[in-house]
Protein backbone atom coordinates (compact mmCIF):
# COMPACT_ATOMS: atom_id res chain seq x y z
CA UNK A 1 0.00 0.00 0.00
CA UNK A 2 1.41 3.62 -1.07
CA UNK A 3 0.99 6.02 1.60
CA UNK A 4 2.06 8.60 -1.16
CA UNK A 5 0.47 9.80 -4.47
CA UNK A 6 3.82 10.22 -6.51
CA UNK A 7 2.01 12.32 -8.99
CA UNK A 8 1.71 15.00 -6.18
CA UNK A 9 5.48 14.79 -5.37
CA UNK A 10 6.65 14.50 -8.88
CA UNK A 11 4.54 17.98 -9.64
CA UNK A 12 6.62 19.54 -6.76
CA UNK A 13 9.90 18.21 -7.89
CA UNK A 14 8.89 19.76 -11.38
CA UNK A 15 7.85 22.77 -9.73
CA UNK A 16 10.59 23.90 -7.25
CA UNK A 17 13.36 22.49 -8.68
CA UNK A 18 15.81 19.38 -7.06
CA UNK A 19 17.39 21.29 -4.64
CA UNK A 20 14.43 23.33 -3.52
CA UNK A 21 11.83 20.35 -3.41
CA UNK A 22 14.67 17.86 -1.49
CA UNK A 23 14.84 20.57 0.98
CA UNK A 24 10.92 21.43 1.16
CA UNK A 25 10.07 17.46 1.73
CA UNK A 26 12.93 16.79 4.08
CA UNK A 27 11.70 19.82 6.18
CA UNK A 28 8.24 18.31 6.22
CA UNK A 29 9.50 15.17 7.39
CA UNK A 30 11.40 16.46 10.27
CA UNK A 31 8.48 18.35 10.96
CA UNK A 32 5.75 15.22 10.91
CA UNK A 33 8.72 13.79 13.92
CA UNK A 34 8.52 16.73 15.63
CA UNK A 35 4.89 16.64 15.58
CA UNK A 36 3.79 13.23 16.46
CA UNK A 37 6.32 14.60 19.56
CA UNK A 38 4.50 17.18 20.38
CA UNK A 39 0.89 15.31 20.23
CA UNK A 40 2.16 12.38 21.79
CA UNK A 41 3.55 15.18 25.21
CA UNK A 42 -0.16 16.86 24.52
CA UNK A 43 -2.64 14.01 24.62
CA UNK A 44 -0.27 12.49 27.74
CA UNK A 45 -1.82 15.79 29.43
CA UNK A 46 -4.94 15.67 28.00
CA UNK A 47 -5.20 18.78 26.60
CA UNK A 48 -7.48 18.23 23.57
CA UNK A 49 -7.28 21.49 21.82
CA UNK A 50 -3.79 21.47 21.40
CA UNK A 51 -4.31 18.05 19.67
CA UNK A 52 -6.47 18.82 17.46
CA UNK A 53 -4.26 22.22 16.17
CA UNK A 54 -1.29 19.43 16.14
CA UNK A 55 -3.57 17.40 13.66
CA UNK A 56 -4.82 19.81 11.89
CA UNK A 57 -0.83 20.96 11.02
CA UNK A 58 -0.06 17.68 10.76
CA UNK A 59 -3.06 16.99 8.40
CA UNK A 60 -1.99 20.22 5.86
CA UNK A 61 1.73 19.55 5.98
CA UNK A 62 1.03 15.93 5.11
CA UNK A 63 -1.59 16.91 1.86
CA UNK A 64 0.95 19.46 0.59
CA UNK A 65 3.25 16.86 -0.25
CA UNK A 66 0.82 14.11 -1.31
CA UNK A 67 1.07 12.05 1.56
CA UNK A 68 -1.94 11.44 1.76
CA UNK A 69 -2.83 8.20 4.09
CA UNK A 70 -0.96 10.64 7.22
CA UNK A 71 -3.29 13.60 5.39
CA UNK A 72 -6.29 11.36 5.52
CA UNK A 73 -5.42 9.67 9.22
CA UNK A 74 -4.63 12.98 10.81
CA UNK A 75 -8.18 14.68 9.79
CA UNK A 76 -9.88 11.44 11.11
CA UNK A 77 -8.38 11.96 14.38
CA UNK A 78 -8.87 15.86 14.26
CA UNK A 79 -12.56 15.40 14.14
CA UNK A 80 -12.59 12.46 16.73
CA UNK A 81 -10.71 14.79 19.34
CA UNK A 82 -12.92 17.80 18.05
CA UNK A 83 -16.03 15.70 19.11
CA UNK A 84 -13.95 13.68 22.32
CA UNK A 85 -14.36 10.86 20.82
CA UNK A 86 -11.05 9.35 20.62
CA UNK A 87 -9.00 6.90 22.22
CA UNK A 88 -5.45 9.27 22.74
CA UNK A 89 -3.46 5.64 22.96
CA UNK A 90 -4.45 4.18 19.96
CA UNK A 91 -4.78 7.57 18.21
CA UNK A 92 -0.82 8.07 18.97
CA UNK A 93 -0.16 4.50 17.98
CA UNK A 94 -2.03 4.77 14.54
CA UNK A 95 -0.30 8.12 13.27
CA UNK A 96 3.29 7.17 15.15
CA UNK A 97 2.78 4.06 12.28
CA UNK A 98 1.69 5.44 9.48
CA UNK A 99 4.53 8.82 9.76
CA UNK A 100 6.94 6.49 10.25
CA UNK A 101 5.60 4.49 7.03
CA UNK A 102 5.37 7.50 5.10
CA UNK A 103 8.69 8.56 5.88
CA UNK A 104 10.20 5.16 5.19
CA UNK A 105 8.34 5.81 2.11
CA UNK A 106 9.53 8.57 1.12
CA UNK A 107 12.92 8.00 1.26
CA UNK A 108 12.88 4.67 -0.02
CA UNK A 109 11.16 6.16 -3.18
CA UNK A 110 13.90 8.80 -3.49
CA UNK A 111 11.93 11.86 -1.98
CA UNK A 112 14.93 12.70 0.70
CA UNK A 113 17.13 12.93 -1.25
CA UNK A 114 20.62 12.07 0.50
CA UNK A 115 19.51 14.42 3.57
CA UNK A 116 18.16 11.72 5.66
């Protein structure tokens, strides 16, 4: 299963040039990390709200570069914690999975470049 539409990434590549686009996608990446981080310290606490603005990053960073199953995931959750009705544990186990698939991903399919 591709967590990534290519077509998406290829576009950027087009788009922003090699350098540029290596840089853009490996900044997203680290960022996704730093994220799931961040929601993972968040929903330990409780604090809902900030989970959901986590997702909701999460969510846009994830569509702008076509991947798209962490896109899709992350605005799942952001409604289920919008409406408290989420289980935080599996939540954080779900989206700590599929980042780190989509980063495997992404690198394996020559996205990172040799930044990684």
């Amino acid at each position: 299963m591709s967590h990534l539409n290519h077509d998406v990434l290829d576009t950027l590549r087009e788009a922003l040039g090699e350098s540029d686009f290596f840089e853009v996608v490996n900044t997203f990446a680290q960022q996704f990390e730093h994220q799931m981080q961040a929601l993972e310290q968040r929903a330990e606490c409780g604090e809902l709200p900030e989970c959901a603005h986590i997702l909701h990053s999460l969510k846009g960073g994830a569509g702008n570069i076509g991947a798209e199953t962490l896109a899709e995931s992350a605005h799942g959750f952001e409604q289920q914690v919008r409406a408290g009705e989420v289980s935080l544990q599996a939540m954080i186990e779900t989206l700590s999975n599929t980042t780190s698939a989509t980063i495997t991903e992404l690198r394996d399919s020559g996205y990172l470049g040799g930044n990684t």
